[in-house]
N, C-alpha and C. Protein backbone atom coordinates (compact mmCIF):
# COMPACT_ATOMS: atom_id res chain seq x y z
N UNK A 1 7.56 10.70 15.55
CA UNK A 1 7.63 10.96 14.11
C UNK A 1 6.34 10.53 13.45
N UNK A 2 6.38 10.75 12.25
CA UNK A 2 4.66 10.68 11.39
C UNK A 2 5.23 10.18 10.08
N UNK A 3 4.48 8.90 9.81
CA UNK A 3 4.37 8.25 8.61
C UNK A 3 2.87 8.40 7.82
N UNK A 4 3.72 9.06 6.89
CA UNK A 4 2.39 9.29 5.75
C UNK A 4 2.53 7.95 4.88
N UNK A 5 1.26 7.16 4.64
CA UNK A 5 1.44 6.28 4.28
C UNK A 5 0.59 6.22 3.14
N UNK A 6 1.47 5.75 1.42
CA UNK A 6 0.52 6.32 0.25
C UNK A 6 0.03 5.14 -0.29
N UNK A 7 -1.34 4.39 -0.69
CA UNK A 7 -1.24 3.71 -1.81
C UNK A 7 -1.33 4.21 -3.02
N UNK A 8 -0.14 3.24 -3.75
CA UNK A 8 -0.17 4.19 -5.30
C UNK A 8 -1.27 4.32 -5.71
N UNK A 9 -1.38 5.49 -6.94
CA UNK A 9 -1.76 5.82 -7.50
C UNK A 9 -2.34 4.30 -8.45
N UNK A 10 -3.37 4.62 -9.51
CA UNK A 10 -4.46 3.09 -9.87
C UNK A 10 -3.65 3.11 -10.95
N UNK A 11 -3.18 1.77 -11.24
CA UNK A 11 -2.14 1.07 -11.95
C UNK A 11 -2.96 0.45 -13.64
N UNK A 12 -2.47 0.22 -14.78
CA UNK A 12 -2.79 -0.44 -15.86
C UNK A 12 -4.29 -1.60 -15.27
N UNK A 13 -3.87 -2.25 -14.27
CA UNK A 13 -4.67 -3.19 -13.98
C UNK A 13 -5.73 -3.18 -13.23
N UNK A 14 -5.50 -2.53 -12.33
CA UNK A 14 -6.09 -2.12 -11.45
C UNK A 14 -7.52 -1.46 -12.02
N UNK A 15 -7.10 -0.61 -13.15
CA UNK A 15 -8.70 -0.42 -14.09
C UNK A 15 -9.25 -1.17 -14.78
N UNK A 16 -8.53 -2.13 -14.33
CA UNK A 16 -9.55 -3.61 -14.94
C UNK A 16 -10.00 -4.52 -14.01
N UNK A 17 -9.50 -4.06 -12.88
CA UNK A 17 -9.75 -5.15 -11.80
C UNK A 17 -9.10 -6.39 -11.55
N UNK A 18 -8.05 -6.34 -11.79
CA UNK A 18 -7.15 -7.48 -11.95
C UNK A 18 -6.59 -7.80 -10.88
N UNK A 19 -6.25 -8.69 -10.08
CA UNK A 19 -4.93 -9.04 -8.57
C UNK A 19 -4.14 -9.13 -9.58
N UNK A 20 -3.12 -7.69 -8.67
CA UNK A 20 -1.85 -7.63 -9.32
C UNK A 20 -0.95 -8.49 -8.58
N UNK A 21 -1.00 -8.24 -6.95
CA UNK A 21 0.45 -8.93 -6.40
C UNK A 21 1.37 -8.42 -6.27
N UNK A 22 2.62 -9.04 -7.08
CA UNK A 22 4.11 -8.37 -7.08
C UNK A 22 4.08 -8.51 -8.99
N UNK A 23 2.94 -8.52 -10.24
CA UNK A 23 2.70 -8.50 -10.97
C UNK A 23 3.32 -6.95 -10.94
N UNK A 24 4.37 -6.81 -12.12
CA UNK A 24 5.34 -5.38 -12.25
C UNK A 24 4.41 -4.56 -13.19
N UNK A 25 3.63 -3.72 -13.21
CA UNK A 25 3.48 -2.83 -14.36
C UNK A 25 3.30 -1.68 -14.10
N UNK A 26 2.86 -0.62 -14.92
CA UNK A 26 3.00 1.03 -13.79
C UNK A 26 1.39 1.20 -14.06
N UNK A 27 1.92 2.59 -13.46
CA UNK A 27 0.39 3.84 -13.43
C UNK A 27 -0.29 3.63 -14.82
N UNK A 28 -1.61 3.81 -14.72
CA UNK A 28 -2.60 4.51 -16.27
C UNK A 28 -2.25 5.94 -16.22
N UNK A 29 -2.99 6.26 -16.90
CA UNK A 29 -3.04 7.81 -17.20
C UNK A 29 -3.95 8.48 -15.99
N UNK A 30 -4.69 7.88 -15.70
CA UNK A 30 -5.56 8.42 -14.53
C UNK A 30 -4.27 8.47 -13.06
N UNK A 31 -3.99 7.39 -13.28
CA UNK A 31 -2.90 6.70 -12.09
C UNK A 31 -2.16 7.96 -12.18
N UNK A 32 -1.10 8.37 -13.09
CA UNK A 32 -0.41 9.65 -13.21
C UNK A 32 -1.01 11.07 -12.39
N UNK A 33 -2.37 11.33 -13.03
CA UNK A 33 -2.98 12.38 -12.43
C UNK A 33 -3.26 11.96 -10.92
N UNK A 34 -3.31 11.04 -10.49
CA UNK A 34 -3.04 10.30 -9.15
C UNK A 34 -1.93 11.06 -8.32
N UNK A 35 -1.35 10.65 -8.92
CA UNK A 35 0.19 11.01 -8.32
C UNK A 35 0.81 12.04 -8.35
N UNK A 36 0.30 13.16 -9.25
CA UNK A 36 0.17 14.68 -9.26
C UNK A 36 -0.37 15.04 -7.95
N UNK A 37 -1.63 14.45 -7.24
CA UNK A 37 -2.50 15.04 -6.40
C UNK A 37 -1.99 14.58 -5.23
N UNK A 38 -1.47 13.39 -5.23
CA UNK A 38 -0.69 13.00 -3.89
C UNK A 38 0.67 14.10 -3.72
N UNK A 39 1.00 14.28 -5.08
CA UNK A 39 2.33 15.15 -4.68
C UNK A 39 2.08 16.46 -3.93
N UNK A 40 1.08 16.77 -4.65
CA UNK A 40 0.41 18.50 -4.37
C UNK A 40 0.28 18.08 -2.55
N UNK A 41 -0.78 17.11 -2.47
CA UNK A 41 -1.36 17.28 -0.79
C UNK A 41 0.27 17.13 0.55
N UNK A 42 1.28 15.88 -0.22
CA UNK A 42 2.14 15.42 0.44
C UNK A 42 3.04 17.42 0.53
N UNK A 43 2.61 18.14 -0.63
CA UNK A 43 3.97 19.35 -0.37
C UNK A 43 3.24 20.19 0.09
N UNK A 44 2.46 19.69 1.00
CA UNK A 44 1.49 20.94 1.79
C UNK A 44 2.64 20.64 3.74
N UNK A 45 3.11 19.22 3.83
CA UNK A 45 3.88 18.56 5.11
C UNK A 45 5.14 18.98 4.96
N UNK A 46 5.35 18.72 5.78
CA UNK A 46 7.11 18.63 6.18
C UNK A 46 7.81 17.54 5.86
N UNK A 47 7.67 16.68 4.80
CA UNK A 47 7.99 16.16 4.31
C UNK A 47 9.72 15.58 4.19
N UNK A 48 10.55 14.68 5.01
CA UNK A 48 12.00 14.90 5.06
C UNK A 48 12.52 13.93 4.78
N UNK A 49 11.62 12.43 4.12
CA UNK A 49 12.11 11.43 3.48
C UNK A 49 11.15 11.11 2.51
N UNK A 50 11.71 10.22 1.66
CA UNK A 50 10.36 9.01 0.62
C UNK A 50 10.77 7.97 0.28
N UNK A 51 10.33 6.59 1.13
CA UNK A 51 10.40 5.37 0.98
C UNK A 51 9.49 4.75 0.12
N UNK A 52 9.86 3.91 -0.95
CA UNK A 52 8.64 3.44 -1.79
C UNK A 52 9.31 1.51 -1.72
N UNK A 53 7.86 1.15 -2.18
CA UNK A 53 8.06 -0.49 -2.88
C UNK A 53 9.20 -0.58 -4.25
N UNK A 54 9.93 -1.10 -4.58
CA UNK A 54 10.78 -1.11 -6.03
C UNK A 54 9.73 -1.37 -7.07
N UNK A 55 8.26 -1.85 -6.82
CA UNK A 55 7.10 -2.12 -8.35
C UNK A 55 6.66 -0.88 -8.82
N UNK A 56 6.59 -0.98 -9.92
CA UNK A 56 6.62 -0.06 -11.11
C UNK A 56 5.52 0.89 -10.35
N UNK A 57 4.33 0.45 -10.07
CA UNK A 57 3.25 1.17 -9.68
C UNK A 57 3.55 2.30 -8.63
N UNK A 58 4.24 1.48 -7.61
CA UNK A 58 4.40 2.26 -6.68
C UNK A 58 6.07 3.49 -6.52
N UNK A 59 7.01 2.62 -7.28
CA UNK A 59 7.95 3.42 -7.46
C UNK A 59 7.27 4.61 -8.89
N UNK A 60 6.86 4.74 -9.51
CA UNK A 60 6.39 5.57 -10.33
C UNK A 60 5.41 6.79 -9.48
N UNK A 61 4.56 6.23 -8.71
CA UNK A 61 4.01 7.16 -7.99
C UNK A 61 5.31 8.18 -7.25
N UNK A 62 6.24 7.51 -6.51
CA UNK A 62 6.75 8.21 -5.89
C UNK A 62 8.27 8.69 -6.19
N UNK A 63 8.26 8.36 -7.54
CA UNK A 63 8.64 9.47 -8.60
C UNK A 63 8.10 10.72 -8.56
N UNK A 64 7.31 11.15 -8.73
CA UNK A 64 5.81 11.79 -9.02
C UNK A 64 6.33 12.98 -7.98
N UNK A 65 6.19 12.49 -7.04
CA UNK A 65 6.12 12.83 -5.55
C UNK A 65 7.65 13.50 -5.39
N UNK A 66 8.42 12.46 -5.72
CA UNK A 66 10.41 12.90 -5.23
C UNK A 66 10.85 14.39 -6.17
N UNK A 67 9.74 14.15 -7.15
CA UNK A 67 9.97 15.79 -8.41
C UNK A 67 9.22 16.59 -7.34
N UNK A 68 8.22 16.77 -7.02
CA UNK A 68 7.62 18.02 -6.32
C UNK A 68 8.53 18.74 -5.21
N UNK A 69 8.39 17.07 -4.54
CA UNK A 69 9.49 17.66 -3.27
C UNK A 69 11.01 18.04 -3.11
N UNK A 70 11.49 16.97 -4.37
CA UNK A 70 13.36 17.14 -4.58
C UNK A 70 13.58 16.24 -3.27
N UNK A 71 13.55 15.25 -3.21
CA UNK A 71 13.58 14.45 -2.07
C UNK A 71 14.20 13.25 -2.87
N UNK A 72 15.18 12.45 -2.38
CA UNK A 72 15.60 11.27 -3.22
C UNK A 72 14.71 10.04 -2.75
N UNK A 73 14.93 8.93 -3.37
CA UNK A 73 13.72 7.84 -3.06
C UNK A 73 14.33 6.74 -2.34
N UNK A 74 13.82 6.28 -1.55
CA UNK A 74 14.82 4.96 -0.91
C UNK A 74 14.10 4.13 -0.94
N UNK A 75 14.52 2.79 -1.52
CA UNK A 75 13.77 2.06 -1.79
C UNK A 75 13.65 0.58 -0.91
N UNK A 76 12.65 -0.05 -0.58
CA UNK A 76 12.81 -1.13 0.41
C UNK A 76 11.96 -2.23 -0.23
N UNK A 77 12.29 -3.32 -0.78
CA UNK A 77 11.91 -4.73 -1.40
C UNK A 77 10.81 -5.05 -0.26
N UNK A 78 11.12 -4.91 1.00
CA UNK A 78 9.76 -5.39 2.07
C UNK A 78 8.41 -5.02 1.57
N UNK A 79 8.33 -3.69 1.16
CA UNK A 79 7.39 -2.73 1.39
C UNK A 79 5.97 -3.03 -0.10
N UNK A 80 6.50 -4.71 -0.92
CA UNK A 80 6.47 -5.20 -1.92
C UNK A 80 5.00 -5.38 -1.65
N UNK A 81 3.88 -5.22 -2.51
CA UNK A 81 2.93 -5.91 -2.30
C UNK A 81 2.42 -8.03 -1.89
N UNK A 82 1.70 -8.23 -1.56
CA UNK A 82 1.64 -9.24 -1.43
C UNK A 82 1.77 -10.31 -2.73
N UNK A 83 2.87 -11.37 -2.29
CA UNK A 83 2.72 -12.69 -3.57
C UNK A 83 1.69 -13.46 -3.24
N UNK A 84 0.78 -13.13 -4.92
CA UNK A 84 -0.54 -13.58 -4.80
C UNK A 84 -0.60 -14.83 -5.24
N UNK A 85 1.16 -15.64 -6.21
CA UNK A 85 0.98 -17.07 -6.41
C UNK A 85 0.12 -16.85 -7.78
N UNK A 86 -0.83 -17.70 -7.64
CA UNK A 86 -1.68 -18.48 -8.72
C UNK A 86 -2.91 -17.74 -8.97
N UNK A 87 -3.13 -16.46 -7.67
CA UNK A 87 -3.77 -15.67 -8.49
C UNK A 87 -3.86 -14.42 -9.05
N UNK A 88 -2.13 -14.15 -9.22
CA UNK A 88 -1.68 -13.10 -9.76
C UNK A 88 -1.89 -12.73 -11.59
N UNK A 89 -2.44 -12.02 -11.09
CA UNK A 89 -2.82 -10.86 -13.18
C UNK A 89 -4.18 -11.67 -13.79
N UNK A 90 -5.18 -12.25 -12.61
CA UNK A 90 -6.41 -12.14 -12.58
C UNK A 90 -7.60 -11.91 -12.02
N UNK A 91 -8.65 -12.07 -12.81
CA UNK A 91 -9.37 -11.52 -12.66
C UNK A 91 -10.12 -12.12 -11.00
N UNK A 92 -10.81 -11.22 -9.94
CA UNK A 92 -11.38 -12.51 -9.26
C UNK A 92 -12.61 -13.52 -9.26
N UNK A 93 -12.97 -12.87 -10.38
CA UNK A 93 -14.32 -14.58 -11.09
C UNK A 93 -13.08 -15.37 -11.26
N UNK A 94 -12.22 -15.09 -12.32
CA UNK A 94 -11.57 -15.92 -12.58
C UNK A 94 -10.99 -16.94 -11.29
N UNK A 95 -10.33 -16.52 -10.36
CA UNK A 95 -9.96 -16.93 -9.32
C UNK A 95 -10.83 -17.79 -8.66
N UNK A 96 -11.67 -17.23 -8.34
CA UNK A 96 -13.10 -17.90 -7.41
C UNK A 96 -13.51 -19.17 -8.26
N UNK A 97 -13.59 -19.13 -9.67
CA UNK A 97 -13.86 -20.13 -10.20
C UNK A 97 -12.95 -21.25 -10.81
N UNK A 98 -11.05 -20.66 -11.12
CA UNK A 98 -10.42 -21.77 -11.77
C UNK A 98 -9.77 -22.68 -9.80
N UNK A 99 -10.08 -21.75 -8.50
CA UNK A 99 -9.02 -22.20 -7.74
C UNK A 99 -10.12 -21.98 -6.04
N UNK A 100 -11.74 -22.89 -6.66
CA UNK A 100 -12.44 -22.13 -5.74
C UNK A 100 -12.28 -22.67 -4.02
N UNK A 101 -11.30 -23.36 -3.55
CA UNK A 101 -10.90 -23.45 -2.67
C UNK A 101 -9.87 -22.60 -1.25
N UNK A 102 -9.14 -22.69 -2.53
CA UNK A 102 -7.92 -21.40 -2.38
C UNK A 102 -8.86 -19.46 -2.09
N UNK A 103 -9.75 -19.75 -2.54
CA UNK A 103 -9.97 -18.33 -2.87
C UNK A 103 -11.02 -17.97 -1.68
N UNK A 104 -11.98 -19.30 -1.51
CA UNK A 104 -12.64 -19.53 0.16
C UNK A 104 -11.98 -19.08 0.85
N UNK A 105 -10.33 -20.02 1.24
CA UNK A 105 -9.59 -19.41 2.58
C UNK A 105 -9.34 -18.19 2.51
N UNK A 106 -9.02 -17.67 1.47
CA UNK A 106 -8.44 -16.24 1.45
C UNK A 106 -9.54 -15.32 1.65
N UNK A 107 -10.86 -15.25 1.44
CA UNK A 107 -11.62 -14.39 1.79
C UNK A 107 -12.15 -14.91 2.97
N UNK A 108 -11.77 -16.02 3.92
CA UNK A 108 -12.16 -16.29 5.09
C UNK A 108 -11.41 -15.41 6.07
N UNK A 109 -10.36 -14.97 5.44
CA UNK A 109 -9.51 -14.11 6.51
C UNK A 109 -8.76 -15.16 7.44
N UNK A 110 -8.30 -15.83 6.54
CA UNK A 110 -6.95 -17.35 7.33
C UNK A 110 -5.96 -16.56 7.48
N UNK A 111 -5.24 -15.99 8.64
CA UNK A 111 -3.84 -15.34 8.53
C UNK A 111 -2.99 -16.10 8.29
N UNK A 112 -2.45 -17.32 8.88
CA UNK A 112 -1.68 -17.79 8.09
C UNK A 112 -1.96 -18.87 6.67
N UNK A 113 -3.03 -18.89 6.43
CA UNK A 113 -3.34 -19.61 4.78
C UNK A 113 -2.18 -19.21 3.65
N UNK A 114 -1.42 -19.71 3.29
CA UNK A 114 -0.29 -19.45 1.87
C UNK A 114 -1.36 -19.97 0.63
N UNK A 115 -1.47 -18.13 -0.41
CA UNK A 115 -1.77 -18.70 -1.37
C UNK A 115 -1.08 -19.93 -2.21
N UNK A 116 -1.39 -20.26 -2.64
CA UNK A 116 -0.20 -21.55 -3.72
C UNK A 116 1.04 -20.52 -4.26
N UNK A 117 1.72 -20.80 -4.58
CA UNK A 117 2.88 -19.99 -4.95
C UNK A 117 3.32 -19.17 -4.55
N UNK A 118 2.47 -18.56 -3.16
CA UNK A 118 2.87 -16.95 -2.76
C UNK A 118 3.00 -17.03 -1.20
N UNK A 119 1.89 -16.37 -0.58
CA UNK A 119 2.54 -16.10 0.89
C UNK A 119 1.51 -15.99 1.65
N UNK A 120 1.87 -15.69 2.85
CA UNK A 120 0.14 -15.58 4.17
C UNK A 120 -0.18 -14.23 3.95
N UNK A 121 -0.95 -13.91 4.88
CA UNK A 121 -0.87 -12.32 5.03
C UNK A 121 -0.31 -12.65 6.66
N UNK A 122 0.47 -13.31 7.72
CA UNK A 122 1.11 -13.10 8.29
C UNK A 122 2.43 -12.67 8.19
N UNK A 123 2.96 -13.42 6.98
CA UNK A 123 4.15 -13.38 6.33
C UNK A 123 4.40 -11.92 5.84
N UNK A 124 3.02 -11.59 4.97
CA UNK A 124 3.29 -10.08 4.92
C UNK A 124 3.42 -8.93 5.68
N UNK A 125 2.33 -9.54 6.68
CA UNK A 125 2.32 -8.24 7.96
C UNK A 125 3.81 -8.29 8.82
N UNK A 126 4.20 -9.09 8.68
CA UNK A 126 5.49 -9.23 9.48
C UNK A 126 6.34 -8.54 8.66
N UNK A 127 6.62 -9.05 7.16
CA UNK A 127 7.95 -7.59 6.81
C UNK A 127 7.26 -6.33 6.43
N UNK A 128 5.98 -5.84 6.22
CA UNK A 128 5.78 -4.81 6.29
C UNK A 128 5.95 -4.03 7.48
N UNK A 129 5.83 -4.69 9.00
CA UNK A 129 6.05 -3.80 10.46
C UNK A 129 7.35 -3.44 10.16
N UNK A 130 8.00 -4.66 9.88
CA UNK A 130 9.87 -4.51 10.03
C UNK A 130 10.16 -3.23 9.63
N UNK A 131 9.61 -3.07 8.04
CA UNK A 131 10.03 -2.13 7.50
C UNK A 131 9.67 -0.65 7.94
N UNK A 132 8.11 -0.77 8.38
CA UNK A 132 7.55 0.51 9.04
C UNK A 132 8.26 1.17 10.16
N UNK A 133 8.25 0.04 10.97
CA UNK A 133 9.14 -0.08 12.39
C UNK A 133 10.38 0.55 12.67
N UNK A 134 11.57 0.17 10.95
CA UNK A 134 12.57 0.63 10.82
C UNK A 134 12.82 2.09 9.95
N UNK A 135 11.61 2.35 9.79
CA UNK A 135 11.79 3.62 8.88
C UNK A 135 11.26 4.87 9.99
N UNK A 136 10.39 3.95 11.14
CA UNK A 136 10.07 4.94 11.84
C UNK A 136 11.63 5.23 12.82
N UNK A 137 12.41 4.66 12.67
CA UNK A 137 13.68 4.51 13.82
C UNK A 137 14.78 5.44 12.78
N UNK A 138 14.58 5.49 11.96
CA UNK A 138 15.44 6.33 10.59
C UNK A 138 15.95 7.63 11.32
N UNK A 139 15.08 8.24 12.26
CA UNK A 139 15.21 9.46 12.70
C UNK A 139 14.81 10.80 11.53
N UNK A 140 13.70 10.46 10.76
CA UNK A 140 13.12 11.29 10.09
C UNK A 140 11.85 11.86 11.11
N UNK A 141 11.41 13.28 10.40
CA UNK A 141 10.32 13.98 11.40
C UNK A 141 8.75 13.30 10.43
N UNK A 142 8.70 13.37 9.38
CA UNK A 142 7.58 12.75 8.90
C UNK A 142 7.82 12.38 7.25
N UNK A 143 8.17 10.96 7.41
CA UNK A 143 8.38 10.05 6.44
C UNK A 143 6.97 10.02 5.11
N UNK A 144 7.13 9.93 3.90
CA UNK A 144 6.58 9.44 3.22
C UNK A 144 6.31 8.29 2.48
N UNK A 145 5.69 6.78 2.81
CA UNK A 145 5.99 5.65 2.61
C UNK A 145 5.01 5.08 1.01
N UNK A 146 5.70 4.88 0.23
CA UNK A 146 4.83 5.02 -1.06
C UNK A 146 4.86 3.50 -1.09
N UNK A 147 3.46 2.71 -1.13
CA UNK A 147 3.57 1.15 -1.05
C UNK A 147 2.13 0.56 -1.59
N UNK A 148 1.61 -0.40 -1.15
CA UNK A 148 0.68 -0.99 -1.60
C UNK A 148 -0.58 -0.99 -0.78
N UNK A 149 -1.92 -1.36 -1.31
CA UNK A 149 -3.11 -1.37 -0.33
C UNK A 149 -3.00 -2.91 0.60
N UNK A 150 -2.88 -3.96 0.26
CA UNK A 150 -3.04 -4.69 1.05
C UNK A 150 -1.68 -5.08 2.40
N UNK A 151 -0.34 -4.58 1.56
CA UNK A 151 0.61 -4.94 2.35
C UNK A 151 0.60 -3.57 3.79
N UNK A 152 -0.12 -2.23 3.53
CA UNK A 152 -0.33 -1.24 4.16
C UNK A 152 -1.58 -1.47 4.97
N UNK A 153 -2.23 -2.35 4.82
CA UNK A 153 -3.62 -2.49 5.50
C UNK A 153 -3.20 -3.67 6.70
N UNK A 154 -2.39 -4.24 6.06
CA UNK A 154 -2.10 -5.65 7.51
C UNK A 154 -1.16 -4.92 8.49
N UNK A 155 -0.03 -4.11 7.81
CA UNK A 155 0.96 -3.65 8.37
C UNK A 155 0.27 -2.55 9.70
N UNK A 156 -0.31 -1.77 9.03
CA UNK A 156 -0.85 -0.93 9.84
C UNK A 156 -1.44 -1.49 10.85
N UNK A 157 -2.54 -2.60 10.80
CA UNK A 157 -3.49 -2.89 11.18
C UNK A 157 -2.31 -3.74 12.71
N UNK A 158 -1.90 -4.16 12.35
CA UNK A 158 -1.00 -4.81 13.72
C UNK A 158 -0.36 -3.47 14.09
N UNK A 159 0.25 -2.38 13.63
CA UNK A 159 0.58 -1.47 14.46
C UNK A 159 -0.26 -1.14 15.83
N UNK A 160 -1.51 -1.04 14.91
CA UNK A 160 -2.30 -0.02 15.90
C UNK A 160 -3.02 -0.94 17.31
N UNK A 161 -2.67 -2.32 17.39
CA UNK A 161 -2.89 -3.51 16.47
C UNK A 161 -4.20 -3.93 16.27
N UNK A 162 -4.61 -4.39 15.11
CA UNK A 162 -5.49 -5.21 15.05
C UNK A 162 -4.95 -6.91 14.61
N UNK A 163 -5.78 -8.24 14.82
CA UNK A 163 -5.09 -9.45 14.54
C UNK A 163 -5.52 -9.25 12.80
N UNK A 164 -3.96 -10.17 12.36
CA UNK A 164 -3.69 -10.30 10.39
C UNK A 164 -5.00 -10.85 10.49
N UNK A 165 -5.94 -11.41 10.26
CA UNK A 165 -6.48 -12.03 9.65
C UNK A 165 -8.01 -11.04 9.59
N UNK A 166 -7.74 -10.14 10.72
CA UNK A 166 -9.54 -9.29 10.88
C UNK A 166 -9.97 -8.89 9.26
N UNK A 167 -11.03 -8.04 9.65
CA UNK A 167 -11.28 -7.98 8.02
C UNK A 167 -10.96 -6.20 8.47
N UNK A 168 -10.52 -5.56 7.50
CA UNK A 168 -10.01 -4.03 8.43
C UNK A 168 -10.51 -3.34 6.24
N UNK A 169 -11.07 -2.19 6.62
CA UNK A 169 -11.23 -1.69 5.52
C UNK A 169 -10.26 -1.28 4.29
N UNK A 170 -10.57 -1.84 3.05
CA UNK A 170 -9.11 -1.44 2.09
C UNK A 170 -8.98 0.27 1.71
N UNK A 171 -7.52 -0.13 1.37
CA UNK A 171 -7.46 1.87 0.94
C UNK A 171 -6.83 1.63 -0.49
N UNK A 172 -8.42 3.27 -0.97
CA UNK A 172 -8.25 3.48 -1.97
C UNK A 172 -6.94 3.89 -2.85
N UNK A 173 -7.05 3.36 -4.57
CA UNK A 173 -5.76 4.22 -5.43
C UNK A 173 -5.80 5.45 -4.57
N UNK A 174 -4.33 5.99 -4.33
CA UNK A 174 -3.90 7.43 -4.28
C UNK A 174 -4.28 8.10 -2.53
N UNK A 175 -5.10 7.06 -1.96
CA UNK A 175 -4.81 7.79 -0.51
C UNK A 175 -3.76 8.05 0.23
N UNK A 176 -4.17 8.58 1.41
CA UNK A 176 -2.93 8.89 1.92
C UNK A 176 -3.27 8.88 3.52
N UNK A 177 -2.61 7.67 4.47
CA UNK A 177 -3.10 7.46 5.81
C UNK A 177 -2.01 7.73 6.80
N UNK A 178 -2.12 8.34 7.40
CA UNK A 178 -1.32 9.07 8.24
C UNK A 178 -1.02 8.28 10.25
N UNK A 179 -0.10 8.30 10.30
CA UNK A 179 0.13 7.59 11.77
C UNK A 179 1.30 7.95 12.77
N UNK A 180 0.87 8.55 13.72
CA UNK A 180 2.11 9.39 14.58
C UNK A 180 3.17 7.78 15.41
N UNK A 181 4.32 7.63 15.26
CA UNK A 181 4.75 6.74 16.66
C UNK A 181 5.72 7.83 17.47
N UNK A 182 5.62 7.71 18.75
CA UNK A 182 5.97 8.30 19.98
C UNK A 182 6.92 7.60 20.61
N UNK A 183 7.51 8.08 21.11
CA UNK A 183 9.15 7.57 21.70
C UNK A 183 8.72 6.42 22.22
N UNK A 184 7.55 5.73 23.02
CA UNK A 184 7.64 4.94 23.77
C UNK A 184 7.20 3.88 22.89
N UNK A 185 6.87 3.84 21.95
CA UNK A 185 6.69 2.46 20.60
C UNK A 185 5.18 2.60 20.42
N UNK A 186 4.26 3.92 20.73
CA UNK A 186 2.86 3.98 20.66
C UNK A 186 2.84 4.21 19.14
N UNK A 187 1.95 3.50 18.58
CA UNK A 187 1.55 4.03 17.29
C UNK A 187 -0.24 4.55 17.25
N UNK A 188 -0.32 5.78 16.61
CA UNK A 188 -1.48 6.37 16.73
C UNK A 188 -2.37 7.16 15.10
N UNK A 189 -2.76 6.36 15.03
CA UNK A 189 -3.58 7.03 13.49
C UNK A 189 -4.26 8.35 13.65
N UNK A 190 -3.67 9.11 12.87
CA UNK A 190 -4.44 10.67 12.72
C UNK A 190 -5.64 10.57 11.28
N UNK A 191 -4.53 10.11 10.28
CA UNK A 191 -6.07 9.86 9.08
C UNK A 191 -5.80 8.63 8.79
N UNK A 192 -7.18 8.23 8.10
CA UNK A 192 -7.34 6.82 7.69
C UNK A 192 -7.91 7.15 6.22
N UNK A 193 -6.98 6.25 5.14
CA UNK A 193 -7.77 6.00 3.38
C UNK A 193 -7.92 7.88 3.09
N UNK A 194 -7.47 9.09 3.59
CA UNK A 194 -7.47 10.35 3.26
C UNK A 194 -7.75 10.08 1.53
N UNK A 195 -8.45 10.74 1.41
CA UNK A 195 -8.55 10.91 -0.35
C UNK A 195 -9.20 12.53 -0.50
N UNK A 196 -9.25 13.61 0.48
CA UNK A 196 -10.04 14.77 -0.06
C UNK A 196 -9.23 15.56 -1.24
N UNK A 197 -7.80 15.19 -1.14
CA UNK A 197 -7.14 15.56 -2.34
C UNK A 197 -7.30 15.03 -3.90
N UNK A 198 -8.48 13.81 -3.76
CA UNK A 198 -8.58 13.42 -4.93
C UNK A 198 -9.81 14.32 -5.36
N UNK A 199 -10.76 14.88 -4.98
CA UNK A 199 -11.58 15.75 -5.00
C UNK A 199 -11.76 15.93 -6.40
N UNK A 200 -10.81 16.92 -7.18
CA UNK A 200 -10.88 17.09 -8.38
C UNK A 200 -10.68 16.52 -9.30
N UNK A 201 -9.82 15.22 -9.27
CA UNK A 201 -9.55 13.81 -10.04
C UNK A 201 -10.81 12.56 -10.06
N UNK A 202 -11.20 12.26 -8.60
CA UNK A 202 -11.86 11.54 -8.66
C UNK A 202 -11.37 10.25 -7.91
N UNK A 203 -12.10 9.02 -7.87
CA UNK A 203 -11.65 7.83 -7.09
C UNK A 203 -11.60 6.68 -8.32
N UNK A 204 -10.66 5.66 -8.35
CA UNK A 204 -10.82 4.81 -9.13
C UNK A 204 -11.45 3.63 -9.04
N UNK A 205 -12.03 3.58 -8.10
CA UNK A 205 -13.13 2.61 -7.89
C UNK A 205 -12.37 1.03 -7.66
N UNK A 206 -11.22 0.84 -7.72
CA UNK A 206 -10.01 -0.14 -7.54
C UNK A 206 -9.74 -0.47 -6.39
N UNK A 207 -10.52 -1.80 -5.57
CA UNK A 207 -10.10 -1.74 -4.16
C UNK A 207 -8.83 -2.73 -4.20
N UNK A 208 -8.93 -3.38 -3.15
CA UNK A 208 -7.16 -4.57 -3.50
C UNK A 208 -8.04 -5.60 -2.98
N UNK A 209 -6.69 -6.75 -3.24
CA UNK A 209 -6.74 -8.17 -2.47
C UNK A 209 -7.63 -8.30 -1.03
């Protein structure tokens, strides 16, 4: 089976550059036209499910998406972006400078480092597989997983595997990364960060955590 895997569309904050986290808010207006273009490229597939995160950002995208296709949405709390704690709904000067310890480990690539209030990125990569793992077992032919950039970048990244902590490239608002698994538990990337559908929209210049 084949998991298309989306990060939403670029969120209120996200055009400001903000760590959102599990910080709830939706799409901009750009973000919207986002999610138009993911819908268009996603109804070009065979498309026979759509799993999203429950945050505004990402369940709004795949809103977006469930109108094109008429597909209902199922929703999975795992699939949540990362709890960023203490440096959620700022900026990262801000970060680097009110918590410049905390913000060392985290760009050291510590897999298990817990921000203050929040979580590792082991912690994350672990319920993001679960969830991947179990959506790939759903018995769908090619799933659509509408979720976040960083919780999709660890998740993946141990699929294929790479170790949580490597530094593995982020994916842009509104891509769309694609990954076959095969009866025997192989997981195999066909695209990586896809954005040629943003073509006529554009990129939001919004990387993640």
């Amino acid at each position: 089976m084949w998991l298309h895997c989306v990060r939403h569309g670029e969120s209120i904050h996200n055009g400001e550059g903000r760590i959102l986290g599990q910080l709830d808010v939706p799409l901009s207006d750009f973000g919207r036209q986002q999610g138009d273009a993911i819908a268009a490229a996603l109804a070009e597939l065979p498309i026979d499910a759509i799993y999203a995160s429950p945050l505004q950002r990402a369940l709004e995208t795949a809103q977006i998406v469930s109108r094109r296709l008429r597909l209902p949405i199922q929703i999975d709390p795992r699939l949540q972006e990362i709890n960023v704690g203490v440096f959620q709904g700022r900026l990262r000067s801000e970060v680097a400078e009110l918590y410049p310890d905390a913000f060392a480990r985290w760009t050291a690539g510590e897999p298990d480092f817990v921000i203050p209030g929040g979580e590792s990125r082991r912690a994350l990569q672990a319920r993001g597989c679960d969830a991947l793992r179990e959506i790939a077992g759903a018995g769908h032919e090619h799933a659509a997983v509408i979720a976040h950039g960083r919780l999709l970048v660890v998740a993946l990244a141990a699929l294929v595997p790479i170790p949580a902590g490597a530094a593995t490239p982020s994916l842009e608002n509104a891509s769309i990364t694609t990954i076959r698994h095969d009866g025997d538990g192989r997981w195999t990337p066909t695209d990586y960060n896809r954005v040629d559908h943003l073509g006529n929209i554009g990129l939001s210049g919004a990387g993640d955590l």
